[in-house]
N, C-alpha and C. Protein backbone atom coordinates (compact mmCIF):
# COMPACT_ATOMS: atom_id res chain seq x y z
N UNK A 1 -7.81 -14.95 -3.24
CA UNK A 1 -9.23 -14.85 -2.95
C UNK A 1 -9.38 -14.60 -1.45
N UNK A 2 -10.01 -13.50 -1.59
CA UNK A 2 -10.62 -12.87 0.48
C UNK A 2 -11.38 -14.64 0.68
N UNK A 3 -11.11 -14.96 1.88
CA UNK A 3 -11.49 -16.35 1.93
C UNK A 3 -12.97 -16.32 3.22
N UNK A 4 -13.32 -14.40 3.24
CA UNK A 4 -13.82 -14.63 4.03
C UNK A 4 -15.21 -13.78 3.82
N UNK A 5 -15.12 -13.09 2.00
CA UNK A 5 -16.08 -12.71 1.24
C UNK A 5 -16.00 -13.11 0.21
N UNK A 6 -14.76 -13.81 -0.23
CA UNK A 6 -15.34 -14.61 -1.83
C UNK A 6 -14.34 -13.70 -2.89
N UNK A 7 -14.15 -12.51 -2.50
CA UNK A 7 -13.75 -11.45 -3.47
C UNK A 7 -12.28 -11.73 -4.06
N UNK A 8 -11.87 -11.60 -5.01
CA UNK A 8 -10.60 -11.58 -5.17
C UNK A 8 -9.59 -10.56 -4.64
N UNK A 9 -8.47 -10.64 -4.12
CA UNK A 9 -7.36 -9.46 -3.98
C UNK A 9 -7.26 -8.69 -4.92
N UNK A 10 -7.05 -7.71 -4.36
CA UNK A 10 -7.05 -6.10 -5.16
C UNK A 10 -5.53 -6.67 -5.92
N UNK A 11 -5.56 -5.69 -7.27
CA UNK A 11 -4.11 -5.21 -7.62
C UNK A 11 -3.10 -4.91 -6.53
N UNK A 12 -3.27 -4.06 -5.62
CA UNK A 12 -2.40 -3.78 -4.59
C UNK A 12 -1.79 -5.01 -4.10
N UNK A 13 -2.74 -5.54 -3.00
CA UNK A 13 -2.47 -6.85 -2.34
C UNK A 13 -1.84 -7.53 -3.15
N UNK A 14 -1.79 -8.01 -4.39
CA UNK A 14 -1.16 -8.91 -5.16
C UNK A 14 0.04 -8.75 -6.08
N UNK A 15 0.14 -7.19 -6.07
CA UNK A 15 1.76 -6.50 -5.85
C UNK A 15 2.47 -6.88 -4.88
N UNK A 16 1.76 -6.23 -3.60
CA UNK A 16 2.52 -6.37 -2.48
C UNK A 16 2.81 -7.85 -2.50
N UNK A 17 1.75 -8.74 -2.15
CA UNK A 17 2.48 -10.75 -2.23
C UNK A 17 3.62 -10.59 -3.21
N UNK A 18 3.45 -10.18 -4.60
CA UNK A 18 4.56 -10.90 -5.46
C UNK A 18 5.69 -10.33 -5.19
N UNK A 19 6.16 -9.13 -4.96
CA UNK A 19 7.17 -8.49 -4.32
C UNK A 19 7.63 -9.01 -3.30
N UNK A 20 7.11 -9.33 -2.18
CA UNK A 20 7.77 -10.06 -0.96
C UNK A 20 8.18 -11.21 -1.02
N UNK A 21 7.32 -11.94 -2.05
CA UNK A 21 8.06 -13.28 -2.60
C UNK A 21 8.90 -13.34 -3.60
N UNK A 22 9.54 -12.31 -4.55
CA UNK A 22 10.59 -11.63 -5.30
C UNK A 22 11.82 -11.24 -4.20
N UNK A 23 11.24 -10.14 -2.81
CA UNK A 23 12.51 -10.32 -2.33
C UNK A 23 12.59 -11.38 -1.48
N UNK A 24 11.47 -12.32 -0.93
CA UNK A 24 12.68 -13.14 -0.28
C UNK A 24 12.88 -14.25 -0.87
N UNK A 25 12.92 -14.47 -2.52
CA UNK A 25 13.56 -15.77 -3.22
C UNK A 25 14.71 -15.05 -3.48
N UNK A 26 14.89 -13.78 -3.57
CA UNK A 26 16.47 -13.05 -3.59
C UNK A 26 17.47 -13.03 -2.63
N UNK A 27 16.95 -13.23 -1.20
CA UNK A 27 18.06 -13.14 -0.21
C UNK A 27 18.29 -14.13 0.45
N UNK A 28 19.85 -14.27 0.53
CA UNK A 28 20.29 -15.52 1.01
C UNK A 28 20.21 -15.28 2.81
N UNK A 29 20.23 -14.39 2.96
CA UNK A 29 20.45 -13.89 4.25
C UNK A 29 19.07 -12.83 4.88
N UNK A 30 17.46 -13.49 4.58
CA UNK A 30 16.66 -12.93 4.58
C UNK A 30 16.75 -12.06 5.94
N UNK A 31 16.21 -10.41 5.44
CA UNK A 31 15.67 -9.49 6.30
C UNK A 31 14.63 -8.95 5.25
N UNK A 32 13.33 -8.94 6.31
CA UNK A 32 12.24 -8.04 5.50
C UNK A 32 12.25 -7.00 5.18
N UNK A 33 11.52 -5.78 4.18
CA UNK A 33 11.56 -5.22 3.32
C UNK A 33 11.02 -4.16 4.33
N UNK A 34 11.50 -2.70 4.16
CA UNK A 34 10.77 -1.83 4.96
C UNK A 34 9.81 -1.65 4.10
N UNK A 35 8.71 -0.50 4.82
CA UNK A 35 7.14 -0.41 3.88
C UNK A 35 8.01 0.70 2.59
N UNK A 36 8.76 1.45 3.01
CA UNK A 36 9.05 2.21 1.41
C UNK A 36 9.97 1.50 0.65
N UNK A 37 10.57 0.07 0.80
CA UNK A 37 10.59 -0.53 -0.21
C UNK A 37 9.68 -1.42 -1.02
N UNK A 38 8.85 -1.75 0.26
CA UNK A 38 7.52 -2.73 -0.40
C UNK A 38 6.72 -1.59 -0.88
N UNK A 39 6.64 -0.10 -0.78
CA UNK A 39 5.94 0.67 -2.27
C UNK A 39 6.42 0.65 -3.32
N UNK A 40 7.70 1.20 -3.44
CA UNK A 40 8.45 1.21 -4.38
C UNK A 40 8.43 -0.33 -5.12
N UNK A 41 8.94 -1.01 -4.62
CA UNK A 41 8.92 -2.62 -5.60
C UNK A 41 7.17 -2.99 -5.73
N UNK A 42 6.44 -2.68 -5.48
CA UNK A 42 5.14 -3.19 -5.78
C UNK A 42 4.39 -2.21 -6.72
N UNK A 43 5.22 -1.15 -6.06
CA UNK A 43 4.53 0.37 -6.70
C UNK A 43 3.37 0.83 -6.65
N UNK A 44 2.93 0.77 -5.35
CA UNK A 44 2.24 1.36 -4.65
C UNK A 44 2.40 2.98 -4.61
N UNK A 45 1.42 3.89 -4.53
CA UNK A 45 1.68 5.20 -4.40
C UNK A 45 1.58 5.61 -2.69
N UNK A 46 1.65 5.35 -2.25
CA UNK A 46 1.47 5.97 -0.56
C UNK A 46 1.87 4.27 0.29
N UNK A 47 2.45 5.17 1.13
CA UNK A 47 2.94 4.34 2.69
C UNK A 47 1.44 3.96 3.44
N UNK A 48 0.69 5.06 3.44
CA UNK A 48 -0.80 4.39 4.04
C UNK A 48 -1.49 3.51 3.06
N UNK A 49 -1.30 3.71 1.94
CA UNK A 49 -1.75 2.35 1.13
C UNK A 49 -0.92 0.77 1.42
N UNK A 50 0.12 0.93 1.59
CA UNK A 50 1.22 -0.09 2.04
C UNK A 50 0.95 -0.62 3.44
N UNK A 51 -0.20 0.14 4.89
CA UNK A 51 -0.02 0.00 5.31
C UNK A 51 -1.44 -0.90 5.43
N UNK A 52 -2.52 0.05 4.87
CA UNK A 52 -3.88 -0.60 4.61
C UNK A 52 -3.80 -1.89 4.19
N UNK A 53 -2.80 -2.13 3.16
CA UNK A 53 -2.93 -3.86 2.58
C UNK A 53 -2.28 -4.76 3.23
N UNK A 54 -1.07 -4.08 3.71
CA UNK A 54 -0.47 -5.12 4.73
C UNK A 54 -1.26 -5.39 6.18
N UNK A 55 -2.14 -4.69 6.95
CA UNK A 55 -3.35 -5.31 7.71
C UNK A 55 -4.04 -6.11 6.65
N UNK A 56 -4.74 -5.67 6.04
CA UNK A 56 -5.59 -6.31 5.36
C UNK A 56 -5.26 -7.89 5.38
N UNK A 57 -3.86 -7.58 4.44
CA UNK A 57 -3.30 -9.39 4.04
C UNK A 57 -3.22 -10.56 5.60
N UNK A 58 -2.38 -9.41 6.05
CA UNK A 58 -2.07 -9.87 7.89
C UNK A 58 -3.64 -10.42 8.50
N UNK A 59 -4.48 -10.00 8.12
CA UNK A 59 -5.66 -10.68 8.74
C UNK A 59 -6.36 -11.81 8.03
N UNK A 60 -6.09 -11.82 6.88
CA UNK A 60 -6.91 -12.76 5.79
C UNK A 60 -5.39 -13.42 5.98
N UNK A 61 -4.31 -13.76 6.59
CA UNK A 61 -3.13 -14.90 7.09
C UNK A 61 -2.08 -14.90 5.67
N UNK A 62 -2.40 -14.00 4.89
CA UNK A 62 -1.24 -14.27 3.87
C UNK A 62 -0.10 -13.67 4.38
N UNK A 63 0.36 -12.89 5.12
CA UNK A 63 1.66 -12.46 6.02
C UNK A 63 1.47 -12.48 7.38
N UNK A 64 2.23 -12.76 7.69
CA UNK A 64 2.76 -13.09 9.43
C UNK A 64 3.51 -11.00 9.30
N UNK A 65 2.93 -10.06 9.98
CA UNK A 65 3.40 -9.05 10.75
C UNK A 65 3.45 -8.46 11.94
N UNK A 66 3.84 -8.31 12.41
CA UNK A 66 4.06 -6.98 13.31
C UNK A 66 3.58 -5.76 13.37
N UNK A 67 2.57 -4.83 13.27
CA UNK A 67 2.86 -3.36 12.73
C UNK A 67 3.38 -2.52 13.52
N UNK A 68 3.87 -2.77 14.67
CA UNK A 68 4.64 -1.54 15.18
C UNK A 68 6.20 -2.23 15.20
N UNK A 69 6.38 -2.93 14.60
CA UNK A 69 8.32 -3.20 14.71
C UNK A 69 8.46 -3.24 13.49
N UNK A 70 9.68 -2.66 13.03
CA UNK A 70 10.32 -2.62 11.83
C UNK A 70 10.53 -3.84 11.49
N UNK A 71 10.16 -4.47 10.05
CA UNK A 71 11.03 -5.48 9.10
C UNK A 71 10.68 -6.28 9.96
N UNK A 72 9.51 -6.83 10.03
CA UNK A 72 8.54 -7.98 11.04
C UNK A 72 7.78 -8.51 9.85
N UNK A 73 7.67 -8.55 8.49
CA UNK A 73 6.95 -9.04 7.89
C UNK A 73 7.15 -10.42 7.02
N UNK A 74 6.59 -11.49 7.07
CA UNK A 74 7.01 -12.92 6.29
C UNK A 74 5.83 -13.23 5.84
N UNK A 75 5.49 -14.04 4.63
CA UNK A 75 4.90 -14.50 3.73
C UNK A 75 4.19 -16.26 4.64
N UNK A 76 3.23 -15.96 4.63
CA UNK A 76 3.11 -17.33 5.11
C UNK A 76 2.82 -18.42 3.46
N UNK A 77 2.59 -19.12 3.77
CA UNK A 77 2.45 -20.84 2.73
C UNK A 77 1.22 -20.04 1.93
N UNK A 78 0.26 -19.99 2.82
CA UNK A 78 -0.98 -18.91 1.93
C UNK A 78 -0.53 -18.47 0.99
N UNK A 79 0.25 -17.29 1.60
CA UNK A 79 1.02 -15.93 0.24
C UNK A 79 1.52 -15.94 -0.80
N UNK A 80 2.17 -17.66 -0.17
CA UNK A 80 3.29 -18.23 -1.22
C UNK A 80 2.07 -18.21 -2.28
N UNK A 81 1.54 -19.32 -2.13
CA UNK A 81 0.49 -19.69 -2.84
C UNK A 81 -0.42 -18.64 -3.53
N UNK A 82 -0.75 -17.22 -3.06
CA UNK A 82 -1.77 -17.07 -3.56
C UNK A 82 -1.30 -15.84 -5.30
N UNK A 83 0.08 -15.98 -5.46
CA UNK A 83 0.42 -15.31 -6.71
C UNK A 83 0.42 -15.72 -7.78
């Protein structure tokens, strides 16, 4: 839930969360996911869609990113939570 209109997360956004929390309950040796794997595993059609939701999430605090450094992206407690 957007905590800051009430609305629920899109399909997208809630691809993208469950995927990032798919790969990092998979790696023992976590490194984040570049954006064309977080399309591909969420299945997203476009990198600017990947990039739109990951601000998006990054501001409503469900990921901790970066957007100009590679593989800067982590799931905060939120994210965990919100799948």
């Amino acid at each position: 839930m957007d905590d800051r209109t009430g609305q629920p997360l899109t399909n997208n956004q809630l691809a993208i969360l469950e995927f990032l929390s798919l790969w990092e309950a998979g790696r023992t040796a976590y490194h984040p996911p570049t954006y064309a794997e977080i399309m591909d595993g969420a299945r997203v059609r476009s990198l600017a869609i990947v990039h739109d939701n990951m601000m998006r999430l990054s501001n409503l605090g469900y990921i901790n990113w970066e957007p100009r450094m590679a593989r800067t992206v982590r799931l905060t407690q939120k994210g965990r939570e919100a799948r």
